[in-house]
PDB file of N, CA and C in Angstrom:
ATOM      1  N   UNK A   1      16.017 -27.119 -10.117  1.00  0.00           N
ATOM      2  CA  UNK A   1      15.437 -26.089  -9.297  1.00  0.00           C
ATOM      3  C   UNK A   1      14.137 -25.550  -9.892  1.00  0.00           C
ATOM      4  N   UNK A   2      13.892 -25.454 -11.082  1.00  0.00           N
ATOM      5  CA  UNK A   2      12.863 -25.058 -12.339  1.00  0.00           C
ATOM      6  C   UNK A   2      11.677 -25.558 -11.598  1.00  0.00           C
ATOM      7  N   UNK A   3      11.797 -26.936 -11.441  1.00  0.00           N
ATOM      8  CA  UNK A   3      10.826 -28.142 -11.000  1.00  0.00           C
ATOM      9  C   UNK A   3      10.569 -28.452  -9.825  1.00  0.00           C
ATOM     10  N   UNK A   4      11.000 -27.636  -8.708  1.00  0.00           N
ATOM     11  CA  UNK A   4      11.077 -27.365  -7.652  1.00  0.00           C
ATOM     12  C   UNK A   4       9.722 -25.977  -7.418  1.00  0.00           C
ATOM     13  N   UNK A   5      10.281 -25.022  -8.371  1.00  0.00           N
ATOM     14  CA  UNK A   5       9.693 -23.973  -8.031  1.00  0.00           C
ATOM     15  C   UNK A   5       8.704 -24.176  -8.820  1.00  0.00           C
ATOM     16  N   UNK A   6       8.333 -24.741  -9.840  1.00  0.00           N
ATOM     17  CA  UNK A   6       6.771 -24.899 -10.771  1.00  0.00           C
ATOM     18  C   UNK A   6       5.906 -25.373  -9.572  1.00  0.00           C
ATOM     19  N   UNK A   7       6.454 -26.940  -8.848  1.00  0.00           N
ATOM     20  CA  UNK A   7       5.642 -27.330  -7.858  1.00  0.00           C
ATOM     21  C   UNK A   7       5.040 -26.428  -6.666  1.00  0.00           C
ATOM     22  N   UNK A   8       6.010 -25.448  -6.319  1.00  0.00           N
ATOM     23  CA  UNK A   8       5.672 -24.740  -5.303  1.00  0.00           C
ATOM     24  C   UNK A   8       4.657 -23.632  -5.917  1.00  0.00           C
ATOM     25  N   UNK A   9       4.422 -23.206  -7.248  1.00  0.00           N
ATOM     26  CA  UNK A   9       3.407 -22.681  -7.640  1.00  0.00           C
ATOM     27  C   UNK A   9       2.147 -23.398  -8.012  1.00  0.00           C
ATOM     28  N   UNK A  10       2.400 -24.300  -8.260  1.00  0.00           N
ATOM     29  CA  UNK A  10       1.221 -25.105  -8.632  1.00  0.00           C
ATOM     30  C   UNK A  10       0.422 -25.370  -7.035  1.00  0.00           C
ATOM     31  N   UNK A  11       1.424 -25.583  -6.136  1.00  0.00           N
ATOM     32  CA  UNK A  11       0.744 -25.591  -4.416  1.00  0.00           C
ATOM     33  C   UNK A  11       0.378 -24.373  -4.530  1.00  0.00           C
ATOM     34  N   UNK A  12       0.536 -23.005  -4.458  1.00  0.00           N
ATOM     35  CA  UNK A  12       0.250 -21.714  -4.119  1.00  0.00           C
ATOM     36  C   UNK A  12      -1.213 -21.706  -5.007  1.00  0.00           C
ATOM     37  N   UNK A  13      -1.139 -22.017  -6.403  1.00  0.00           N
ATOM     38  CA  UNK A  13      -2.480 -21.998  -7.249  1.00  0.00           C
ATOM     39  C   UNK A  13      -3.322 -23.204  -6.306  1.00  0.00           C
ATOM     40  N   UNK A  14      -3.416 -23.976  -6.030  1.00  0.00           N
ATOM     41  CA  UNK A  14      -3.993 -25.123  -5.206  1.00  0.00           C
ATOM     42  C   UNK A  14      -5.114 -23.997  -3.900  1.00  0.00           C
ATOM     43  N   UNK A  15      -3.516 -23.984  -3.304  1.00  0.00           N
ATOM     44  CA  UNK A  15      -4.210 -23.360  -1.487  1.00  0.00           C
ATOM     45  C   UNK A  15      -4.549 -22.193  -2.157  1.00  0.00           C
ATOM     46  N   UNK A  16      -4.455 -21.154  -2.931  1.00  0.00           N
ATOM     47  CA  UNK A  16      -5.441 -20.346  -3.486  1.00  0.00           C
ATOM     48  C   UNK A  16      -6.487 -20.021  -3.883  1.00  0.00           C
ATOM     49  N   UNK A  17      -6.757 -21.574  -4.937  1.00  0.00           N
ATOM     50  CA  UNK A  17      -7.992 -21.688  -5.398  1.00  0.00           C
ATOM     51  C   UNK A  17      -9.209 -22.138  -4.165  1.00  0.00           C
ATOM     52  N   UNK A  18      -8.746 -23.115  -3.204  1.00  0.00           N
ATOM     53  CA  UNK A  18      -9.242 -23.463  -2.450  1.00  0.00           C
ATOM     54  C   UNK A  18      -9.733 -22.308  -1.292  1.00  0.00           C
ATOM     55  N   UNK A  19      -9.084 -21.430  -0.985  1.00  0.00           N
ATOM     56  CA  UNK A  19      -9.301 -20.468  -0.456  1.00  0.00           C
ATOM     57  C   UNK A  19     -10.368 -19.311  -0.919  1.00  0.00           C
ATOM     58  N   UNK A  20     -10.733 -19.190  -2.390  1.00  0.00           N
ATOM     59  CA  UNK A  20     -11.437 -18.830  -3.056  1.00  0.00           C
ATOM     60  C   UNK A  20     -12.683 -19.759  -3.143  1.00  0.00           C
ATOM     61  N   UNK A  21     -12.924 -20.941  -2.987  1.00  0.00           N
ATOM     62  CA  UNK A  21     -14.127 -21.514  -2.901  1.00  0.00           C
ATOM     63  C   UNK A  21     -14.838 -21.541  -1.276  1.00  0.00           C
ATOM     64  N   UNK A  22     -14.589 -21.511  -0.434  1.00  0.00           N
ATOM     65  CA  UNK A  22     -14.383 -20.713   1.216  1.00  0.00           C
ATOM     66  C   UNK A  22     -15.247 -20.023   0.898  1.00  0.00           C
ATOM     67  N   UNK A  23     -16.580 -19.925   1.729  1.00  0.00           N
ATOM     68  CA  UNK A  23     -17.752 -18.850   1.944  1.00  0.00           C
ATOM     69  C   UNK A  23     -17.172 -17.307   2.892  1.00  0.00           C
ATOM     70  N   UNK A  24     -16.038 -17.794   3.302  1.00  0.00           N
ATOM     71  CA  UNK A  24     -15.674 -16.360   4.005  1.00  0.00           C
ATOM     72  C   UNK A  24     -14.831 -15.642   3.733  1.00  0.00           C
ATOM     73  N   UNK A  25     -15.370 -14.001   3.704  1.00  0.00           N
ATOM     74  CA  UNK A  25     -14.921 -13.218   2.605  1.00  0.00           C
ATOM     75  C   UNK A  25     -13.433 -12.861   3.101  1.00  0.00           C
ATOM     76  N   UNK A  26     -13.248 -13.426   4.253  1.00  0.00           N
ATOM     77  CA  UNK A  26     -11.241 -13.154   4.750  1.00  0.00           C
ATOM     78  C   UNK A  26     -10.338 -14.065   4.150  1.00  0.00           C
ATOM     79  N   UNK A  27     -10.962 -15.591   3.438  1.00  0.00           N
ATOM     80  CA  UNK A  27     -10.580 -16.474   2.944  1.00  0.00           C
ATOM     81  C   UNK A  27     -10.558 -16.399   1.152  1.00  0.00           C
ATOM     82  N   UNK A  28     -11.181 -15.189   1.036  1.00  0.00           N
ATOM     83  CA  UNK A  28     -11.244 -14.893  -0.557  1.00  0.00           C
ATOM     84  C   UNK A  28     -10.474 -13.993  -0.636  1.00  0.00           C
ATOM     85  N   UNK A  29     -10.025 -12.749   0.280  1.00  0.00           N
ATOM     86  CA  UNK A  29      -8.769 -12.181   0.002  1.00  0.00           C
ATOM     87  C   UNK A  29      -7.390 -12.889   0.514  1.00  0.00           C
ATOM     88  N   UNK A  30      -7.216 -14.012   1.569  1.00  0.00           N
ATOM     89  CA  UNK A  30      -6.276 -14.923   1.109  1.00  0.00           C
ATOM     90  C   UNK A  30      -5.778 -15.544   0.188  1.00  0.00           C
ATOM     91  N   UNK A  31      -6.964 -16.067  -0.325  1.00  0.00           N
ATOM     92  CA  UNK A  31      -6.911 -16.518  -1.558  1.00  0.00           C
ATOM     93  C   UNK A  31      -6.568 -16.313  -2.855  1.00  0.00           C
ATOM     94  N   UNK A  32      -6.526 -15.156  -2.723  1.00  0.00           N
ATOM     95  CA  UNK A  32      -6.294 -13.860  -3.742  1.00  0.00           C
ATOM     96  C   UNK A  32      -4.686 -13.377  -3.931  1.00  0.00           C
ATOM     97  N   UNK A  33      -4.471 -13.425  -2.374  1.00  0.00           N
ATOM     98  CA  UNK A  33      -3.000 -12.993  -2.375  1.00  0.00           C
ATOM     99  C   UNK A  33      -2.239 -14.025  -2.807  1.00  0.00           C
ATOM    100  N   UNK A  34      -2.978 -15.149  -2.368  1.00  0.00           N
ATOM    101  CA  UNK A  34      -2.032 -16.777  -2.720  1.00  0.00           C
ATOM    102  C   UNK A  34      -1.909 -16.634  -4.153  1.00  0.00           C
ATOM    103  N   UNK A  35      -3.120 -16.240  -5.376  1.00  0.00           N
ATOM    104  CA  UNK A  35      -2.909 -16.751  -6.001  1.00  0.00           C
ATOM    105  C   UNK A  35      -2.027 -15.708  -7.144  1.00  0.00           C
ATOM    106  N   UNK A  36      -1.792 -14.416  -6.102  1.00  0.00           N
ATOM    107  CA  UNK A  36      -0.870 -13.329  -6.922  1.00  0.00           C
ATOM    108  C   UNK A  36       0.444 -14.063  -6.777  1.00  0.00           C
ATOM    109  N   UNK A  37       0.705 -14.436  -5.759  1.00  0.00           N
ATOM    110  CA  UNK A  37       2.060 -14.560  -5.293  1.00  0.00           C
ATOM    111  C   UNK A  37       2.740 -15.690  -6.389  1.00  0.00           C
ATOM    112  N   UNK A  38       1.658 -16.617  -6.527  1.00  0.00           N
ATOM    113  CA  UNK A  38       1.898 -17.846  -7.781  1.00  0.00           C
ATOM    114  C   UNK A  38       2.171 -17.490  -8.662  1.00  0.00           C
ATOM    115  N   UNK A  39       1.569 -16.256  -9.271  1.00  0.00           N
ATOM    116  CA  UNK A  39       1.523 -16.035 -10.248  1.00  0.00           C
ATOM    117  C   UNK A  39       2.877 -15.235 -10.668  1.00  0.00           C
ATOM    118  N   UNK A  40       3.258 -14.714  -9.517  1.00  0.00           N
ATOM    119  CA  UNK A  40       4.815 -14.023  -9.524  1.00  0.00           C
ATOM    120  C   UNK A  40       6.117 -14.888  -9.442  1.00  0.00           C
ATOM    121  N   UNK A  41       5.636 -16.160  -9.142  1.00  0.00           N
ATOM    122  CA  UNK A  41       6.647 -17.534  -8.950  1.00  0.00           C
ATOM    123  C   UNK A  41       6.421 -18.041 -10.255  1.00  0.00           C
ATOM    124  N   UNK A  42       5.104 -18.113 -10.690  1.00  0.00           N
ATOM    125  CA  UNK A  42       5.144 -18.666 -12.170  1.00  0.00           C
ATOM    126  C   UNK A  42       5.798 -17.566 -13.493  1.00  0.00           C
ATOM    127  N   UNK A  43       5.925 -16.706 -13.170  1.00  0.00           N
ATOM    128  CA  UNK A  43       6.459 -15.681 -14.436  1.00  0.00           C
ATOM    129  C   UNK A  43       7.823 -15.620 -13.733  1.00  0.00           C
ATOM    130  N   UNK A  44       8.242 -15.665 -12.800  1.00  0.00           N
ATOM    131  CA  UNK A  44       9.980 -15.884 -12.714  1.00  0.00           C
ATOM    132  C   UNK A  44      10.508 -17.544 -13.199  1.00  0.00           C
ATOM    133  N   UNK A  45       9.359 -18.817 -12.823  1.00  0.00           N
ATOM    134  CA  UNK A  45      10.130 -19.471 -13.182  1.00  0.00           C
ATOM    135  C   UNK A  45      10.260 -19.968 -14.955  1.00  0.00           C
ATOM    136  N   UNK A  46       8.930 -19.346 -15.167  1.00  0.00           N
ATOM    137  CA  UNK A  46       9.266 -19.536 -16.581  1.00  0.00           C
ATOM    138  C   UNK A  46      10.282 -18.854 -17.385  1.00  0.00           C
ATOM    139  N   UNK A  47      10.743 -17.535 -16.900  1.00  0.00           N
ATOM    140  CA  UNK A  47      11.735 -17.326 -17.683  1.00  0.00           C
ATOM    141  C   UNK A  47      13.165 -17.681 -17.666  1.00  0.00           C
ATOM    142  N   UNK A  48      13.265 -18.785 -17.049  1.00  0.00           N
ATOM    143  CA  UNK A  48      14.344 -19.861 -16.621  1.00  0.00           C
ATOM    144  C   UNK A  48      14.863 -19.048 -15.725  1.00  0.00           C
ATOM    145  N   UNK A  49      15.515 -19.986 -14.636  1.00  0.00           N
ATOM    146  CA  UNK A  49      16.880 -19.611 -13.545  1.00  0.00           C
ATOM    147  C   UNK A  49      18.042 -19.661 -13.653  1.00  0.00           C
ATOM    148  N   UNK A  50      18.819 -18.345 -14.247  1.00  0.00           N
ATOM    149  CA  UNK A  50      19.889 -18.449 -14.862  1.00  0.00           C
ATOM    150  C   UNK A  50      20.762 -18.096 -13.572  1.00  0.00           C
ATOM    151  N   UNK A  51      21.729 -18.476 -12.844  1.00  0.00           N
ATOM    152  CA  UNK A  51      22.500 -18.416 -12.105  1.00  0.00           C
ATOM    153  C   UNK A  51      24.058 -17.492 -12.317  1.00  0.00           C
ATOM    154  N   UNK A  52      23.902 -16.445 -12.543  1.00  0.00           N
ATOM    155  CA  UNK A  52      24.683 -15.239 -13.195  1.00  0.00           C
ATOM    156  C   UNK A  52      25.030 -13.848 -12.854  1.00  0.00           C
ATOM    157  N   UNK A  53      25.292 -13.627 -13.532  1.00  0.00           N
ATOM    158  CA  UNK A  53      25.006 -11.615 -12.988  1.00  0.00           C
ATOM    159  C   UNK A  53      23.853 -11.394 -13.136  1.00  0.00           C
ATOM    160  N   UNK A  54      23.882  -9.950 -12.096  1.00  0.00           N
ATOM    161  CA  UNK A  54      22.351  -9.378 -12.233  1.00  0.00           C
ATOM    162  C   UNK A  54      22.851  -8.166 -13.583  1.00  0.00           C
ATOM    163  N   UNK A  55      21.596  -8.399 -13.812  1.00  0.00           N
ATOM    164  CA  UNK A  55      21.258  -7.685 -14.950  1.00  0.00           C
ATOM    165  C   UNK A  55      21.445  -6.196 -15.463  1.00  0.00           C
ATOM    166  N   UNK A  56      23.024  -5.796 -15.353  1.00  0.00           N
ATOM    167  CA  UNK A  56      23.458  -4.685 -15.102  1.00  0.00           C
ATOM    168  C   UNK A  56      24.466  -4.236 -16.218  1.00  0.00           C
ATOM    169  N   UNK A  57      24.697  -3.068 -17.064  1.00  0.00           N
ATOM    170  CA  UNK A  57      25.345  -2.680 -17.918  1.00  0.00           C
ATOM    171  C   UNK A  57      26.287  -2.082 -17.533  1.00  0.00           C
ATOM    172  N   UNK A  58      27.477  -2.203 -17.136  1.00  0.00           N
ATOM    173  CA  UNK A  58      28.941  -1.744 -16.630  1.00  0.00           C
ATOM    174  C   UNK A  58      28.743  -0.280 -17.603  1.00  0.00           C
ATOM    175  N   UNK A  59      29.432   0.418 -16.681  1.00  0.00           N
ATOM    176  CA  UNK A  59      30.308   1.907 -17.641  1.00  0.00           C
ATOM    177  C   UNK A  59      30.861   1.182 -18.817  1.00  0.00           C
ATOM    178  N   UNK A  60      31.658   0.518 -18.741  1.00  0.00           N
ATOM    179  CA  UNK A  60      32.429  -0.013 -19.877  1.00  0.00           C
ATOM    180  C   UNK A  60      31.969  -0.759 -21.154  1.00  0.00           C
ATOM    181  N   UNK A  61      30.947  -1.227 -21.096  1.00  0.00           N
ATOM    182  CA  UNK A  61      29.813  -2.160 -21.898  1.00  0.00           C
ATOM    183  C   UNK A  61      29.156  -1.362 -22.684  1.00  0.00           C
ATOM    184  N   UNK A  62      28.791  -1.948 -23.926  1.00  0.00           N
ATOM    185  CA  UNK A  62      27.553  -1.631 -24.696  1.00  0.00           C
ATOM    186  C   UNK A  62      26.240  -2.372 -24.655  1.00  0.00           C
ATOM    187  N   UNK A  63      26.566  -3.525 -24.387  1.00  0.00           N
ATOM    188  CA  UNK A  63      25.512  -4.708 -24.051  1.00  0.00           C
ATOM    189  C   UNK A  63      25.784  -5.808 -22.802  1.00  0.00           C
ATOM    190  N   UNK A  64      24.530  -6.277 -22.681  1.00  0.00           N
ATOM    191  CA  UNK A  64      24.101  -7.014 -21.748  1.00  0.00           C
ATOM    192  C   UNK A  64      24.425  -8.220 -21.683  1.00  0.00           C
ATOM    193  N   UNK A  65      25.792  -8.766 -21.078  1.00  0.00           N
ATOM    194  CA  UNK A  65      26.448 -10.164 -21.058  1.00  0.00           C
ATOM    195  C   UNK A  65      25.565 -11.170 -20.931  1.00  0.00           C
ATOM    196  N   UNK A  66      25.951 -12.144 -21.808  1.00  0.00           N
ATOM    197  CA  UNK A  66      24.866 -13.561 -22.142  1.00  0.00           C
ATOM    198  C   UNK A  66      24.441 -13.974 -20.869  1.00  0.00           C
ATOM    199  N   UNK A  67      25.479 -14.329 -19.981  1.00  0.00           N
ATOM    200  CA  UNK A  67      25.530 -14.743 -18.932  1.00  0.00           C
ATOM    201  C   UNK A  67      24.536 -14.030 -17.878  1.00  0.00           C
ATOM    202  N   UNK A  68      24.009 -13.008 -17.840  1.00  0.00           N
ATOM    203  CA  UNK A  68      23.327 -12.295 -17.189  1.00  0.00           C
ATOM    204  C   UNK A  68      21.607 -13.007 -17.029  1.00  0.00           C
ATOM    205  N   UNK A  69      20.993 -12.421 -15.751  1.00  0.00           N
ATOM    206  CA  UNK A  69      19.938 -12.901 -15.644  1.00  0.00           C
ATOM    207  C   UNK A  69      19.344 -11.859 -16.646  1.00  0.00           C
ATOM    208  N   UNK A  70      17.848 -12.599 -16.932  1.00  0.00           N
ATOM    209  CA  UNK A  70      17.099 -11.371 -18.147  1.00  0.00           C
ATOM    210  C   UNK A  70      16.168 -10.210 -17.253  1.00  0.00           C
ATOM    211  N   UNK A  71      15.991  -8.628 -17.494  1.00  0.00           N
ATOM    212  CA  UNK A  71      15.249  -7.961 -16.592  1.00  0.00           C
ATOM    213  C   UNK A  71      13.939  -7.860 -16.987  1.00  0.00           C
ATOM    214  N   UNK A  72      13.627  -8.559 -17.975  1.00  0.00           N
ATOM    215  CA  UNK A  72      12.034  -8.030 -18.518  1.00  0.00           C
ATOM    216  C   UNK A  72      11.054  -9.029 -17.321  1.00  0.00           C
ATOM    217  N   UNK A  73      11.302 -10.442 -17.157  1.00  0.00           N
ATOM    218  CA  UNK A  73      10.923 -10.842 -16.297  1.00  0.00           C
ATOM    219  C   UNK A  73      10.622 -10.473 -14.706  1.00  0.00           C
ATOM    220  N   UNK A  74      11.902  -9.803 -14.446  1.00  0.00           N
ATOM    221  CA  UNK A  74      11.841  -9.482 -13.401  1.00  0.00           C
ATOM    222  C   UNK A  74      10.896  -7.943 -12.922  1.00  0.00           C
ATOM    223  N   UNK A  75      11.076  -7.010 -14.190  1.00  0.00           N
ATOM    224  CA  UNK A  75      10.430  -5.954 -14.338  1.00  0.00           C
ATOM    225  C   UNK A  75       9.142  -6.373 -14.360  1.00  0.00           C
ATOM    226  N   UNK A  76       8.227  -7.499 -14.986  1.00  0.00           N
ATOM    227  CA  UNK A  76       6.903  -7.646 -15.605  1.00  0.00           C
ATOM    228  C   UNK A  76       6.327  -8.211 -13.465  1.00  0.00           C
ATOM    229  N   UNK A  77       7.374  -8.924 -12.774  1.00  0.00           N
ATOM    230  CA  UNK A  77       6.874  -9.613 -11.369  1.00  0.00           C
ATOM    231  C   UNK A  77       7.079  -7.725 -10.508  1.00  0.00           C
ATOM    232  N   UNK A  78       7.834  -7.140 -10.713  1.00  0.00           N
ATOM    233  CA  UNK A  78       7.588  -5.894  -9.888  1.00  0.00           C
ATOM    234  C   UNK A  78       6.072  -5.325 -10.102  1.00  0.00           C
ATOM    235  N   UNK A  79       5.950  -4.909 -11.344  1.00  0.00           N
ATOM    236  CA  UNK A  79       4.565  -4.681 -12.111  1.00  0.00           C
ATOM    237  C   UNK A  79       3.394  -4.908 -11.093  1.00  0.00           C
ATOM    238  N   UNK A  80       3.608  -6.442 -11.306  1.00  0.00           N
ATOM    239  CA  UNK A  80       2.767  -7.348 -10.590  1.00  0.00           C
ATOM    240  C   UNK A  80       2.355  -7.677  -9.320  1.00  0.00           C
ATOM    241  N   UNK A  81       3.502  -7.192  -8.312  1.00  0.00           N
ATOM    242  CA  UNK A  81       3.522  -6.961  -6.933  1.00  0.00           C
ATOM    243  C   UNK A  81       2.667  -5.402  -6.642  1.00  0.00           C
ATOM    244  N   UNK A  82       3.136  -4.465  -7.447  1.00  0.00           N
ATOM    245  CA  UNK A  82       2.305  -3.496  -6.518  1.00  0.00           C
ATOM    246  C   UNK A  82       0.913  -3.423  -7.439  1.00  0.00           C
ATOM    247  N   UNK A  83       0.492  -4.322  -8.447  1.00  0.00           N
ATOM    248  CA  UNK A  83      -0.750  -4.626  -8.602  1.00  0.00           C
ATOM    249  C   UNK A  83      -1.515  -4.732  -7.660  1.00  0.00           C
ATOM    250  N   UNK A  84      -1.194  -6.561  -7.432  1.00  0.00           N
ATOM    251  CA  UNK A  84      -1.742  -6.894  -6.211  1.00  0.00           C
ATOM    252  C   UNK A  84      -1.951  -6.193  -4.609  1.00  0.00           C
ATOM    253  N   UNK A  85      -0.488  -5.270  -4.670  1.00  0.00           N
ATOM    254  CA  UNK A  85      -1.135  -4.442  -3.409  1.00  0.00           C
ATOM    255  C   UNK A  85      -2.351  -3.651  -3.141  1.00  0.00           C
ATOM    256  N   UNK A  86      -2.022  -2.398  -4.484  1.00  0.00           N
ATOM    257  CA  UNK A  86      -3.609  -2.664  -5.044  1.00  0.00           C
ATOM    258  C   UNK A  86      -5.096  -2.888  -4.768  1.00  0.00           C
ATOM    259  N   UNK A  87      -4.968  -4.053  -5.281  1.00  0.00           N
ATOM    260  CA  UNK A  87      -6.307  -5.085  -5.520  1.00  0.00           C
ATOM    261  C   UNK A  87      -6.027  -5.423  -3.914  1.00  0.00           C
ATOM    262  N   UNK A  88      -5.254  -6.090  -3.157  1.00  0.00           N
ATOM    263  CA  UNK A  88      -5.451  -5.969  -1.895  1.00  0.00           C
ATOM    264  C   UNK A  88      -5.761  -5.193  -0.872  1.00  0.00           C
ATOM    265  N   UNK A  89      -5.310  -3.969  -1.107  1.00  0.00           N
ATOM    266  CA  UNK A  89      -6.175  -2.508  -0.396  1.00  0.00           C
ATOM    267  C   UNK A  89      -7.364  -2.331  -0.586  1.00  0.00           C
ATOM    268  N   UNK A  90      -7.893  -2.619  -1.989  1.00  0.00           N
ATOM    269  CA  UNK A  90      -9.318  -2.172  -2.289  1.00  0.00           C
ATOM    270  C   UNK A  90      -9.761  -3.557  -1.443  1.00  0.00           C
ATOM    271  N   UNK A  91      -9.936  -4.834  -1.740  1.00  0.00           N
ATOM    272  CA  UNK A  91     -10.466  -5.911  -1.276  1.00  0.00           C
ATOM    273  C   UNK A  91     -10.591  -5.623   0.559  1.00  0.00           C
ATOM    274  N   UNK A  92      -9.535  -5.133   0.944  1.00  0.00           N
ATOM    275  CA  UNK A  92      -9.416  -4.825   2.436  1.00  0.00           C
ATOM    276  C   UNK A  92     -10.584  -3.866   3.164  1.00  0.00           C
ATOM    277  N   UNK A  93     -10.259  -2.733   2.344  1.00  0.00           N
ATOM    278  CA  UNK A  93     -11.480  -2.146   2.689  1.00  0.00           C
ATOM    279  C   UNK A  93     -12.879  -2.152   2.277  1.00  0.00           C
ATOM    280  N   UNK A  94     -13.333  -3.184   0.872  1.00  0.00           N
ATOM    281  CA  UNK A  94     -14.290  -3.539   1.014  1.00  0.00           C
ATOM    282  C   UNK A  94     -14.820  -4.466   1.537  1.00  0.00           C
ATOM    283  N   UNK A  95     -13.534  -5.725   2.307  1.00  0.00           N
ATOM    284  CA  UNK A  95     -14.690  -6.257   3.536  1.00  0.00           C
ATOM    285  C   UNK A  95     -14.949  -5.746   4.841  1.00  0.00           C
ATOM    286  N   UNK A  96     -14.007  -4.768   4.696  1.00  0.00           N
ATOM    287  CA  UNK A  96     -14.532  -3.813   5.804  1.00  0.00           C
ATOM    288  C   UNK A  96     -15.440  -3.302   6.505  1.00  0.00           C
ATOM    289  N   UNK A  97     -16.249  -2.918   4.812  1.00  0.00           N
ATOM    290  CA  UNK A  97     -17.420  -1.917   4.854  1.00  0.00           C
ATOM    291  C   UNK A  97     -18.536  -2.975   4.965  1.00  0.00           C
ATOM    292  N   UNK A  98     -18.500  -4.134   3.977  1.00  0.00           N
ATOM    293  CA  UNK A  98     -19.215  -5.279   3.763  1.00  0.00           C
ATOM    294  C   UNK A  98     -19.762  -5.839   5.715  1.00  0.00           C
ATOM    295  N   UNK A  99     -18.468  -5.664   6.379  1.00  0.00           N
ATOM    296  CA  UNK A  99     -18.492  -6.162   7.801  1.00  0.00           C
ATOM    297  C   UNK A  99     -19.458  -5.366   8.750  1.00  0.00           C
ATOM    298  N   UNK A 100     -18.582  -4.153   8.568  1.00  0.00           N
ATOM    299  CA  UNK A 100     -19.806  -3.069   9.176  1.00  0.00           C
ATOM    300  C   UNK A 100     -20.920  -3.037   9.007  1.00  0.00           C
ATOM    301  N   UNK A 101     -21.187  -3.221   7.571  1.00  0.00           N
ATOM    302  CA  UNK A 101     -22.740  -3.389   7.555  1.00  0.00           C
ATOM    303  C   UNK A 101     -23.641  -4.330   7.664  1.00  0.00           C
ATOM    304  N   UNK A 102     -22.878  -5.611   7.275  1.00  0.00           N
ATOM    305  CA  UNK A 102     -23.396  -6.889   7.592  1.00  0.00           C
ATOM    306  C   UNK A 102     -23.339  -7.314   9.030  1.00  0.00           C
ATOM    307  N   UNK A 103     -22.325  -7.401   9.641  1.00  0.00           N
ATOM    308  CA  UNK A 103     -22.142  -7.793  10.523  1.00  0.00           C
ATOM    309  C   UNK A 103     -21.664  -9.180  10.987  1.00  0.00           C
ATOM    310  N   UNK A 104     -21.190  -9.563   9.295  1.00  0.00           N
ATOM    311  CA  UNK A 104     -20.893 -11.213   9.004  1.00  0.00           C
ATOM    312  C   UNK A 104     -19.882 -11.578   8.022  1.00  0.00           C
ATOM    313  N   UNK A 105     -19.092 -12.321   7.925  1.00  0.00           N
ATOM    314  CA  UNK A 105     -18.472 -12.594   6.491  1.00  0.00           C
ATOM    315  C   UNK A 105     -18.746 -14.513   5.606  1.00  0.00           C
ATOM    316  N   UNK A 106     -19.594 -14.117   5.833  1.00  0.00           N
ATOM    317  CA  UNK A 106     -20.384 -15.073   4.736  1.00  0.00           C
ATOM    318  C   UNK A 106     -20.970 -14.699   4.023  1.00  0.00           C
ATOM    319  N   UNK A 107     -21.395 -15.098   2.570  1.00  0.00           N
ATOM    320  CA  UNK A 107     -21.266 -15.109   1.588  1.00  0.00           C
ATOM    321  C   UNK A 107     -23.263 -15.289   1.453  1.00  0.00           C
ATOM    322  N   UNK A 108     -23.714 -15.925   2.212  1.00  0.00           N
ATOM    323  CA  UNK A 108     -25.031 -16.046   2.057  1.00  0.00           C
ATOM    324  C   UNK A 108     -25.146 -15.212   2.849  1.00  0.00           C
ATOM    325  N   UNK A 109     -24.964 -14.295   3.789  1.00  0.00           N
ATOM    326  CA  UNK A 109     -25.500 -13.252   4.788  1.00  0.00           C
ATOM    327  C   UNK A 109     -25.550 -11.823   3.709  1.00  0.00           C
ATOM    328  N   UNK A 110     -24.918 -11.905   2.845  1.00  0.00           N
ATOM    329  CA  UNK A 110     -24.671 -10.989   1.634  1.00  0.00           C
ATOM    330  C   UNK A 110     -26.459 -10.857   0.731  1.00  0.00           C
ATOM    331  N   UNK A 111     -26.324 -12.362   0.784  1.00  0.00           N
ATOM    332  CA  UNK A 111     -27.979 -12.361  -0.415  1.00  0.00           C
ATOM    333  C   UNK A 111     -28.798 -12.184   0.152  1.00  0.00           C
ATOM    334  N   UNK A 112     -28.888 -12.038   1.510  1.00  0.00           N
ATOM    335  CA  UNK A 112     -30.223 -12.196   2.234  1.00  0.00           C
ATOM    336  C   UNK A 112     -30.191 -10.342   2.757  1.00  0.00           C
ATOM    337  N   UNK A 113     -29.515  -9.527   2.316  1.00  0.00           N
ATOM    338  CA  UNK A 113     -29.467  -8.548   2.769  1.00  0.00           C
ATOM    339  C   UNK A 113     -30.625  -7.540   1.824  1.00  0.00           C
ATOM    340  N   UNK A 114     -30.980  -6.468   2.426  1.00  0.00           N
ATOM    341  CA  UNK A 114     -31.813  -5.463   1.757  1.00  0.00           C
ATOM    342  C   UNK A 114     -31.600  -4.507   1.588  1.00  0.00           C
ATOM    343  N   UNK A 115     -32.048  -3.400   0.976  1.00  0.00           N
ATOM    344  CA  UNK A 115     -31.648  -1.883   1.366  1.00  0.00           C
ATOM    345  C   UNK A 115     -33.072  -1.063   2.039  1.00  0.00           C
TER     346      UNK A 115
END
């Protein structure tokens, strides 16, 4: 399953990057999100897929059964999600403004602009 999900990040880094070379600035915040989302598939699958309990300390327990999935991983991809929301709000409304004023989302309509 490990090798399953590396591939499906390595596609997400792919259609990401590609989306980032795209002159249009709706295709660079696609691109962007693609390549958060990878990046949240790549830090879960590296910390292996343990098929177990969730990561929970009973009343009765002092520690965290072997068998358990690990939470630092999972804590570091939460992190990481409302990062990207984030960086996606700001990106949102700056092609916004970029739109309004340009009146374009290309990337050369940007250089040719003045004040």
């Amino acid at each position: 399953m490990e090798v399953v999900l590396a591939i499906v990040a390595g596609g997400l880094f792919a259609g990401g990057f590609y989306c980032l070379m795209r002159r249009s600035i709706v295709r660079l915040v696609i691109g962007v999100l693609l390549m958060s989302q990878a990046v949240n598939l790549l830090i879960l699958t590296s910390a292996g897929l343990t098929p177990g309990q969730p990561p929970l300390i009973g009343p009765t327990m002092t520690v965290l059964p072997t068998e358990a999935a690990d939470p630092l991983p999972q804590a570091l991809i939460l992190t990481a999600i409302v990062i990207a929301f984030g960086v996606t709000a700001f990106l949102l409304v700056l092609v916004r403004k970029a739109y309004q004023r340009i009146q374009d989302d290309d990337f050369d309509a940007f250089i040719s602009t003045e004040d």
